[in-house]
N, C-alpha and C. Protein backbone atom coordinates (compact mmCIF):
# COMPACT_ATOMS: atom_id res chain seq x y z
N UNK A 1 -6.22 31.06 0.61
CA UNK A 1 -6.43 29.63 0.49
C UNK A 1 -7.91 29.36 0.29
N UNK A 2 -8.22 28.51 -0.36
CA UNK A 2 -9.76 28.03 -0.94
C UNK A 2 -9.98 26.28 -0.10
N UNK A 3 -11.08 26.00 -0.03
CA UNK A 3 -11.65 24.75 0.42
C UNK A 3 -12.02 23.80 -0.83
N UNK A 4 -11.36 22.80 -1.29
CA UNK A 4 -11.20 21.77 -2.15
C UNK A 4 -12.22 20.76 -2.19
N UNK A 5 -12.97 20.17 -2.87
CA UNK A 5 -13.99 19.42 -2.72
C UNK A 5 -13.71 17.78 -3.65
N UNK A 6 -12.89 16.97 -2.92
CA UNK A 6 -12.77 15.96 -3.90
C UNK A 6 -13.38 14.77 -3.85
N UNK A 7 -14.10 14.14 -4.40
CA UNK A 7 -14.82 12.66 -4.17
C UNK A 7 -15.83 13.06 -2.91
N UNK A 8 -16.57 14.26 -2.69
CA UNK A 8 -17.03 14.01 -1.40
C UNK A 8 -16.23 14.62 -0.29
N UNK A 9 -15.02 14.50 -0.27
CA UNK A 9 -14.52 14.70 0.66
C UNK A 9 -13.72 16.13 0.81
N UNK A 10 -13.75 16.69 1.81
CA UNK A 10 -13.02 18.48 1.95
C UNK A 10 -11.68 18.74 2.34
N UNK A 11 -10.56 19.04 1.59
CA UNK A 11 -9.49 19.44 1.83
C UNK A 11 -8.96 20.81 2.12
N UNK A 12 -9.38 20.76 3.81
CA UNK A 12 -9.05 22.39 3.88
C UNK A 12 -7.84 22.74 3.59
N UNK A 13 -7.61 24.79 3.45
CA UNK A 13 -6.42 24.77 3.42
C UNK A 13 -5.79 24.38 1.88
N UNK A 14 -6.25 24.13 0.96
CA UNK A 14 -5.43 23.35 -0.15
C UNK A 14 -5.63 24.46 -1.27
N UNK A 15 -5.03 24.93 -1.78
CA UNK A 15 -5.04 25.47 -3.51
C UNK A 15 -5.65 24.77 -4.36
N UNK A 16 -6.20 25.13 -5.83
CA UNK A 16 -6.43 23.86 -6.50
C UNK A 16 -5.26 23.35 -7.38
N UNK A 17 -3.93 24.31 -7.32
CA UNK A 17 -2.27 23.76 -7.81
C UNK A 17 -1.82 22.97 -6.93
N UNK A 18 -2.24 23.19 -5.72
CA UNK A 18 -1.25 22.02 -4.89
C UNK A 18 -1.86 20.80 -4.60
N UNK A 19 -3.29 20.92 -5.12
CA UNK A 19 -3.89 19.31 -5.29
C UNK A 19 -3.99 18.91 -6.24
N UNK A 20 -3.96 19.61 -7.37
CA UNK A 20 -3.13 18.69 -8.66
C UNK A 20 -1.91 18.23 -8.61
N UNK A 21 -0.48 19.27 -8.09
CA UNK A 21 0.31 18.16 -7.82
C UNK A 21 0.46 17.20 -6.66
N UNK A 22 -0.35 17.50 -5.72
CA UNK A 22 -0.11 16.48 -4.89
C UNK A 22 -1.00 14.73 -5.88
N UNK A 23 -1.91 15.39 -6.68
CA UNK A 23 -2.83 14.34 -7.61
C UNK A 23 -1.72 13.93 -8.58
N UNK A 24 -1.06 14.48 -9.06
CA UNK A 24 -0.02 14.20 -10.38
C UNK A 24 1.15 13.52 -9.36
N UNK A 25 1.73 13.73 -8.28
CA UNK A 25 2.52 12.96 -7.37
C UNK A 25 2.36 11.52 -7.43
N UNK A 26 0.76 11.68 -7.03
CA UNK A 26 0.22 10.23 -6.35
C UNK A 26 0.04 9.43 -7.92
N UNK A 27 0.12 9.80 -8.56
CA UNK A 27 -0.25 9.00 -10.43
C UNK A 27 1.56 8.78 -10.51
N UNK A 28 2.40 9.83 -9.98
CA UNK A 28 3.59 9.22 -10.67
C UNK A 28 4.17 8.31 -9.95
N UNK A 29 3.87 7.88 -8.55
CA UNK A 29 4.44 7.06 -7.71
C UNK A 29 4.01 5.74 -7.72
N UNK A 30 2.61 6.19 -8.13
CA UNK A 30 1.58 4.50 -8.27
C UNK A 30 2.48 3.84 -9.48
N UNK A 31 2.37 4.68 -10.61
CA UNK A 31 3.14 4.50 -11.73
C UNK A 31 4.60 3.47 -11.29
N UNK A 32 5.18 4.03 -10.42
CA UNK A 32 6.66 4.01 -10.71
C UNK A 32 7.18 2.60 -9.30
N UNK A 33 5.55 2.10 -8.49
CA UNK A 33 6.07 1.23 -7.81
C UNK A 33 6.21 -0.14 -8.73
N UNK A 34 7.15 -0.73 -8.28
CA UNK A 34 7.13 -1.56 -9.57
C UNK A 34 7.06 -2.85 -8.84
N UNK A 35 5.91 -3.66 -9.03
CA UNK A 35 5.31 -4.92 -8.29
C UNK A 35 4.61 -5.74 -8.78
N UNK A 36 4.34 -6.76 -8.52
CA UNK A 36 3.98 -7.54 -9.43
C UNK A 36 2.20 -7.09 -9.36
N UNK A 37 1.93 -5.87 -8.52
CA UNK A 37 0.59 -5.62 -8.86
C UNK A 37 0.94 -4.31 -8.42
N UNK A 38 0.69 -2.74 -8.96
CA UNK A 38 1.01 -1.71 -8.17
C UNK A 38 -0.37 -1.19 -7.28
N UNK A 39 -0.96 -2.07 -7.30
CA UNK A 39 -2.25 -1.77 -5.99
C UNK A 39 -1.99 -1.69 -4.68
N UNK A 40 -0.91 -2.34 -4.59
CA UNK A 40 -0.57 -2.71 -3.33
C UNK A 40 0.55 -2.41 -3.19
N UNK A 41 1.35 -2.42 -1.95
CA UNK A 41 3.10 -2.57 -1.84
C UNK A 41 3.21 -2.96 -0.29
N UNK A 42 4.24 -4.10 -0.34
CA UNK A 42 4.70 -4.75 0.86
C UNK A 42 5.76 -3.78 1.73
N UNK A 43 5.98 -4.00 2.66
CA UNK A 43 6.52 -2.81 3.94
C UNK A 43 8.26 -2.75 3.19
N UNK A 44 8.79 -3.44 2.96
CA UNK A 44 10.29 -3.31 2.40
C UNK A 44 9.98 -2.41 0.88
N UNK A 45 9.07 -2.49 0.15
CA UNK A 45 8.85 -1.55 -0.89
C UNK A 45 8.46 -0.04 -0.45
N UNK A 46 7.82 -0.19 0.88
CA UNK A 46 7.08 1.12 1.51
C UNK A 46 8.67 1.52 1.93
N UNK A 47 9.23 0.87 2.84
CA UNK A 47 10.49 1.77 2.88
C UNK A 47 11.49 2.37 1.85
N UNK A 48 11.51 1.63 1.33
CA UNK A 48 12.52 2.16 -0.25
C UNK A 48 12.05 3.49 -0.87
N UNK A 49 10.71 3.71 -0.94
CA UNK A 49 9.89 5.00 -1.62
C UNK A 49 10.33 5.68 -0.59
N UNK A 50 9.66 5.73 0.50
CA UNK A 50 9.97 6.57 1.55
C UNK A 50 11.41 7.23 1.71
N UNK A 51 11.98 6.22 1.77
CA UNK A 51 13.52 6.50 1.69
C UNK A 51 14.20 7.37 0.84
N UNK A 52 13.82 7.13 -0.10
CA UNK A 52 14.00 7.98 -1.77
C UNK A 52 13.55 9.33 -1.54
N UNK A 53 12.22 9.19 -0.79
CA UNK A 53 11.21 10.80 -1.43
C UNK A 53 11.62 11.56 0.03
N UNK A 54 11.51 10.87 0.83
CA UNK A 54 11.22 11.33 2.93
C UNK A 54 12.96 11.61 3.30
N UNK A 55 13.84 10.79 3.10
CA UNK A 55 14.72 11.02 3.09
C UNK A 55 15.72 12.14 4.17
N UNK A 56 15.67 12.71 3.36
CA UNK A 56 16.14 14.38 3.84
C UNK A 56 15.23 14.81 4.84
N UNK A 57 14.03 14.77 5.31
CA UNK A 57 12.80 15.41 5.64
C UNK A 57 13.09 14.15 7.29
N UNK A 58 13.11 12.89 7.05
CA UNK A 58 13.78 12.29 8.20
C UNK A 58 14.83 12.59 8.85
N UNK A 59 16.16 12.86 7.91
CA UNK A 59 16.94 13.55 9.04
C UNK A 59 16.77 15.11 9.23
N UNK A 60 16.30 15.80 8.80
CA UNK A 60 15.64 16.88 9.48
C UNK A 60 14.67 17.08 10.62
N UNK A 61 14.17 16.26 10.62
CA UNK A 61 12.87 16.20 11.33
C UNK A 61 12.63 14.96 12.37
N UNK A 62 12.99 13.98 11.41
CA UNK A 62 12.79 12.51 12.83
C UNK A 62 13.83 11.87 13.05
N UNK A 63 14.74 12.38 13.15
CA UNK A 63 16.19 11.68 13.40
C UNK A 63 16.33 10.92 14.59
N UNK A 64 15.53 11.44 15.68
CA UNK A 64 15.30 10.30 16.89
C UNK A 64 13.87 9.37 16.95
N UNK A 65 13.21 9.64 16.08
CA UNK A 65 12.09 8.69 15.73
C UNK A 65 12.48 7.08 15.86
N UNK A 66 11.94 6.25 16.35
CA UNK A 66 12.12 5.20 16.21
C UNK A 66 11.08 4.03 15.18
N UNK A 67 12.40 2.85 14.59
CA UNK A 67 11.59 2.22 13.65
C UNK A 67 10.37 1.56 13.59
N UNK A 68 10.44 1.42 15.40
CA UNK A 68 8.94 0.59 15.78
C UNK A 68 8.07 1.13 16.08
N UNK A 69 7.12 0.74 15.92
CA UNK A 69 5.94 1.21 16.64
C UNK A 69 5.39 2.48 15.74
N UNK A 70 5.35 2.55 14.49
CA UNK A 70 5.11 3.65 13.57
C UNK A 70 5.72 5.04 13.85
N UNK A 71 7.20 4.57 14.62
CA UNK A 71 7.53 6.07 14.97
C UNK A 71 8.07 6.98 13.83
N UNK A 72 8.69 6.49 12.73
CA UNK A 72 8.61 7.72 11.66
C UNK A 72 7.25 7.75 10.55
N UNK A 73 6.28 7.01 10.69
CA UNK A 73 5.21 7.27 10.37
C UNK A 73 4.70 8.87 11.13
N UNK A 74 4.74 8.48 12.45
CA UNK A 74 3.98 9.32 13.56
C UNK A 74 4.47 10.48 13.92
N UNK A 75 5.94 10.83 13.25
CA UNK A 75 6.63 11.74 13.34
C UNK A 75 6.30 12.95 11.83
N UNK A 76 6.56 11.85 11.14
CA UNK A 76 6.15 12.77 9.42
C UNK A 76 4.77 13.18 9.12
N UNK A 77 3.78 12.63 10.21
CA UNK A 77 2.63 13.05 10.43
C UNK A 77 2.12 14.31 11.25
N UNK A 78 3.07 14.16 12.48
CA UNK A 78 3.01 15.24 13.28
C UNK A 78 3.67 16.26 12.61
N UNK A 79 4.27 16.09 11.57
CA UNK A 79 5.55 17.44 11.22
C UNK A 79 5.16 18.02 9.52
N UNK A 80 4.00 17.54 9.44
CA UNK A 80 3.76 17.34 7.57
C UNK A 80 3.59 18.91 7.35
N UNK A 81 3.76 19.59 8.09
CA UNK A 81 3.37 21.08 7.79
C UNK A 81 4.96 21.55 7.26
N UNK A 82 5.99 20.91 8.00
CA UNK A 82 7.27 21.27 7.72
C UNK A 82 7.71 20.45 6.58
N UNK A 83 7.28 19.04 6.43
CA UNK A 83 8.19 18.66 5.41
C UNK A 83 7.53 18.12 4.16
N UNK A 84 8.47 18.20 3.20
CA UNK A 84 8.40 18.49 1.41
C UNK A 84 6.79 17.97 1.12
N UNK A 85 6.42 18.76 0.26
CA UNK A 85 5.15 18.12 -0.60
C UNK A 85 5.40 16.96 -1.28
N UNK A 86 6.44 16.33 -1.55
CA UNK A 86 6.86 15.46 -2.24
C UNK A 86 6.58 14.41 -1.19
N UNK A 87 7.38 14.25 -0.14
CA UNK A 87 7.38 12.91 0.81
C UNK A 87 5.61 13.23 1.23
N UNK A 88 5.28 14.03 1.62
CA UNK A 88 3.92 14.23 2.18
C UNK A 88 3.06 13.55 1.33
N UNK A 89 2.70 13.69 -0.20
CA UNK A 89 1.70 13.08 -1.17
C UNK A 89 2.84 11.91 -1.36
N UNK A 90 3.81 10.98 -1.15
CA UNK A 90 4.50 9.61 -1.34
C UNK A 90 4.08 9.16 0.00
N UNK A 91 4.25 9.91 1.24
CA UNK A 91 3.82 9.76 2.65
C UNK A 91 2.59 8.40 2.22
N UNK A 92 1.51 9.62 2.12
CA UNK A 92 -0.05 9.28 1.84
C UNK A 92 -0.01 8.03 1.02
N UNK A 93 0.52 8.39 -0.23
CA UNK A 93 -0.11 6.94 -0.96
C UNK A 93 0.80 5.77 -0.73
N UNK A 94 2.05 5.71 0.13
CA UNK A 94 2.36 4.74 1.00
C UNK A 94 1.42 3.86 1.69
N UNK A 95 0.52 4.83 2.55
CA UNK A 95 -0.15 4.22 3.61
C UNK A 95 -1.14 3.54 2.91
N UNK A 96 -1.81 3.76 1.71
CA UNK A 96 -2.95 3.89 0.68
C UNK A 96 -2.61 2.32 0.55
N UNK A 97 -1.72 2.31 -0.10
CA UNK A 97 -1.08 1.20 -0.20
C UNK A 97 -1.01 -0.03 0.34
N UNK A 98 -0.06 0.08 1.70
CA UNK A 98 0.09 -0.63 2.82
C UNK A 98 -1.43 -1.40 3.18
N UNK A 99 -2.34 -0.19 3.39
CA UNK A 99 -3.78 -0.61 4.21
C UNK A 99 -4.30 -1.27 3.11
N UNK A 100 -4.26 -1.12 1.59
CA UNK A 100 -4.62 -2.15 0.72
C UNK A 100 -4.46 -3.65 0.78
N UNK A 101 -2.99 -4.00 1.05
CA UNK A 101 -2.42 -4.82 0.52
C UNK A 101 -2.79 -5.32 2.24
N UNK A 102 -2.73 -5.08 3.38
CA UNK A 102 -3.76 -5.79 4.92
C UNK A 102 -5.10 -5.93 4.44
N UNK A 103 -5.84 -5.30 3.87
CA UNK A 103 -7.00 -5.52 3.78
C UNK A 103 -6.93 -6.99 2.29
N UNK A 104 -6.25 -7.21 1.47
CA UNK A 104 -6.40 -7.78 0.80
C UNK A 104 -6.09 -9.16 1.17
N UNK A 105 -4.73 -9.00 2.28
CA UNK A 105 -4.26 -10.65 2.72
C UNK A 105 -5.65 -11.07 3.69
N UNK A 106 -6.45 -10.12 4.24
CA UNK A 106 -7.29 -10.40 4.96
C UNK A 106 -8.36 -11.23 4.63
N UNK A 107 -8.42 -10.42 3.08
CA UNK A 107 -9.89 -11.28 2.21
C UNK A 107 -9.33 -12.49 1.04
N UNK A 108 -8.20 -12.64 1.04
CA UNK A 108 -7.67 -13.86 0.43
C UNK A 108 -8.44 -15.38 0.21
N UNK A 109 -8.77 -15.64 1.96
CA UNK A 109 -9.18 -16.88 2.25
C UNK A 109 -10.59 -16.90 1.66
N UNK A 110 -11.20 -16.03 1.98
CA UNK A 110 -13.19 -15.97 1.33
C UNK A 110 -12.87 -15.81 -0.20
N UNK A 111 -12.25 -15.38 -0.64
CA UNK A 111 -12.21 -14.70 -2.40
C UNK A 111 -11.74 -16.09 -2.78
N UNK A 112 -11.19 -17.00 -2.36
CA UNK A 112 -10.41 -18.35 -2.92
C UNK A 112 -11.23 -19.26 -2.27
N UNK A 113 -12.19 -19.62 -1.76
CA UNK A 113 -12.61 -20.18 -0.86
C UNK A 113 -13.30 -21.40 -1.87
N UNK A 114 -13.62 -20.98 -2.93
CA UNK A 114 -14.17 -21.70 -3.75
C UNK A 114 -13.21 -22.69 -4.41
N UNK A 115 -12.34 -21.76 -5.03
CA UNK A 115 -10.82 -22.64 -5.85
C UNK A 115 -10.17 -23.18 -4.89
N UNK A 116 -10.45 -23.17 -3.34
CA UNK A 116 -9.57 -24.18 -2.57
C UNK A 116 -10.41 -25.28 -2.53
N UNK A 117 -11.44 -25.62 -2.12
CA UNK A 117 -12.34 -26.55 -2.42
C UNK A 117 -12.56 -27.35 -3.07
N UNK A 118 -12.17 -26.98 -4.62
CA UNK A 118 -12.07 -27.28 -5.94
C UNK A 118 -10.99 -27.96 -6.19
N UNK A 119 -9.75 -27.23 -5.92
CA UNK A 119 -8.66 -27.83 -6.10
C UNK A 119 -7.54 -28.19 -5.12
N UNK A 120 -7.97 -28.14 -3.86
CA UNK A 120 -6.97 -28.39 -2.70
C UNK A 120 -7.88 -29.38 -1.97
N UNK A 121 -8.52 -29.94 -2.54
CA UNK A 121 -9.57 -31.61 -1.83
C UNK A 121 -7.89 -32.45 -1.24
N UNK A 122 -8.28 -32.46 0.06
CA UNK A 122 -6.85 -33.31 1.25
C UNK A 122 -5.94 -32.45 1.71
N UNK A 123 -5.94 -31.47 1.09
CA UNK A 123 -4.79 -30.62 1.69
C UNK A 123 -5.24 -30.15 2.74
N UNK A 124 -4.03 -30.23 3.89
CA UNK A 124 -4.28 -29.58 5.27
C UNK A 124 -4.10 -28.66 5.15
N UNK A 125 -5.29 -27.86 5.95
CA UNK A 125 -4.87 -26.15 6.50
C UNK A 125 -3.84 -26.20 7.35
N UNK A 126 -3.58 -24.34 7.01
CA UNK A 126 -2.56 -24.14 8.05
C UNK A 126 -1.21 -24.39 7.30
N UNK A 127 -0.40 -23.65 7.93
CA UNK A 127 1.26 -23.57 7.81
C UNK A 127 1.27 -23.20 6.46
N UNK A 128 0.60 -22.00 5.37
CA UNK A 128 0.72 -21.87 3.89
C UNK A 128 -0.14 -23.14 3.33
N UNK A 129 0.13 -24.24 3.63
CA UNK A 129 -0.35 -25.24 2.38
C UNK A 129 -1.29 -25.45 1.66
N UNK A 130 -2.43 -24.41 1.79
CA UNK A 130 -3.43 -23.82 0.95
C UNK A 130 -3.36 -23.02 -0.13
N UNK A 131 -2.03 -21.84 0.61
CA UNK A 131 -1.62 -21.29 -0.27
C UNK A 131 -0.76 -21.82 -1.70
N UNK A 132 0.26 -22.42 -0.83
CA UNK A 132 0.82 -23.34 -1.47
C UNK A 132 0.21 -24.11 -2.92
N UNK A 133 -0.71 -25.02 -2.37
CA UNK A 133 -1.56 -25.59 -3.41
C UNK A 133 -2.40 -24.67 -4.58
N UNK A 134 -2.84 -23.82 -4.16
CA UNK A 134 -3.49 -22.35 -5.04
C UNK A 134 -2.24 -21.61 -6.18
N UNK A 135 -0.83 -21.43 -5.58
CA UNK A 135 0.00 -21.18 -6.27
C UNK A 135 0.32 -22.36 -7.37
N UNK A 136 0.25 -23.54 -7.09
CA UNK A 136 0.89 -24.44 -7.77
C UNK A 136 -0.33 -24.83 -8.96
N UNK A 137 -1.58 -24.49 -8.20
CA UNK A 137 -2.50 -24.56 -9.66
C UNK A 137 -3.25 -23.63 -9.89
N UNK A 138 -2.37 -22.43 -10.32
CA UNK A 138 -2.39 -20.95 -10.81
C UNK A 138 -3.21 -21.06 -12.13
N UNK A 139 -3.32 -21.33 -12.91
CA UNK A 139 -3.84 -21.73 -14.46
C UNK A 139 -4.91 -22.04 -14.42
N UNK A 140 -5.28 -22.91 -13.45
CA UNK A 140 -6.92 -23.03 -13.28
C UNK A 140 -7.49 -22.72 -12.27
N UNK A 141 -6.49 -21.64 -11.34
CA UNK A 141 -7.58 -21.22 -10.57
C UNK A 141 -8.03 -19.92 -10.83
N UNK A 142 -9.05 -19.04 -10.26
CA UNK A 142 -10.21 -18.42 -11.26
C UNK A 142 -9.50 -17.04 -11.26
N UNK A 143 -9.84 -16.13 -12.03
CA UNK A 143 -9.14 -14.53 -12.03
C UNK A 143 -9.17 -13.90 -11.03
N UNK A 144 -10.36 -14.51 -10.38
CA UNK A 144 -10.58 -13.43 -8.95
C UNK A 144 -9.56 -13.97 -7.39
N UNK A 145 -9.49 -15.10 -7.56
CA UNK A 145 -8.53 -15.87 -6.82
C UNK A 145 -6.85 -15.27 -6.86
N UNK A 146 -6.93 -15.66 -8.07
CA UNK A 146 -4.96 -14.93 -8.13
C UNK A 146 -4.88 -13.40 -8.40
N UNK A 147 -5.64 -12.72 -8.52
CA UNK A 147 -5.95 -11.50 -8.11
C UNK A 147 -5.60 -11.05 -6.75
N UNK A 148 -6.49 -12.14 -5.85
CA UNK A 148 -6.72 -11.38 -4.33
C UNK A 148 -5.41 -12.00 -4.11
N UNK A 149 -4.50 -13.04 -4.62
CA UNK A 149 -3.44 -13.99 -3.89
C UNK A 149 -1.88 -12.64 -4.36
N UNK A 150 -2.21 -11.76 -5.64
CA UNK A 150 -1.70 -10.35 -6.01
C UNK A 150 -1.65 -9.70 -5.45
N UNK A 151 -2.69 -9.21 -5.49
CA UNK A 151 -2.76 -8.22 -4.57
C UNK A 151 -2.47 -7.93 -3.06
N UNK A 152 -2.01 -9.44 -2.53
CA UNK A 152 -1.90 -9.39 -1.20
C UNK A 152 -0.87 -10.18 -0.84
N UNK A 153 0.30 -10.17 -2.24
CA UNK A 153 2.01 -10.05 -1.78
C UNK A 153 2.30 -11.18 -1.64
N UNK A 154 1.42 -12.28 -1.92
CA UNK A 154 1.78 -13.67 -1.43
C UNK A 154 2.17 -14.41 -3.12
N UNK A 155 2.32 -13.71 -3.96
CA UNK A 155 3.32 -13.97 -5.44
C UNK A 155 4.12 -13.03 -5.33
């Protein structure tokens, strides 16, 4: 086994075949989530992949795992030595994903902060109706706005 050097960062343990396909994995899955932005993916899309790729590797492995509390996260983590290269690199860019699309609902409000101002003059905060109003005047509000409102599952 050789020590991998990617972006900076060291992947012990790795071949340089099994980080191309784990690299060609992660290109065909990004590829193949199908969303109205594939940067991101909401938790009912994270299960469906999972489901598809992890599958088999769950009832092998985490069959008493529970759904809360990241217990088949925390299980396919503890066990990634045993199960498929396939769910393992879908595993990963699951989470890739997930933590995108939190970090993006997070920065929503500052990235729009301008086009709410602009175009939501009376509208009360709170309960969506910001959002609300931002969706309804999609056309003029700015690229970077319905971008972050994309990217963070709320279209």
């Amino acid at each position: 086994m050789e020590t991998i050097a990617a972006k900076g960062a060291i992947i012990e343990g790795m071949t340089i075949m099994k980080y191309l396909r784990v690299c060609a994995t992660t290109v065909v899955l990004m590829m193949s989530v199908s969303l109205a932005s594939a940067q991101t993916v909401g938790f009912a899309d994270a299960i469906k992949i999972l489901a598809a790729s992890c599958g088999k590797d769950i009832q092998a492995h985490c069959q008493s795992a529970s759904l809360a509390n990241n217990g088949i996260t925390n299980c396919l983590e503890k066990n990634q030595s045993r199960i498929s290269q396939k769910c393992n690199a879908d595993r990963l860019v699951v989470i890739g994903l997930i933590e995108a699309r939190l970090a993006a609902q997070s920065e929503v409000a500052k990235i729009c902060n301008r086009d709410m101002a602009q175009y939501c003059k009376g509208v009360k905060p709170g309960a969506g109706h910001m959002l609300r109003c931002l969706l309804k005047a999609q056309p003029s509000v700015s690229a970077k706005c319905n971008e972050a409102i994309d990217l963070a599952g709320y279209r």
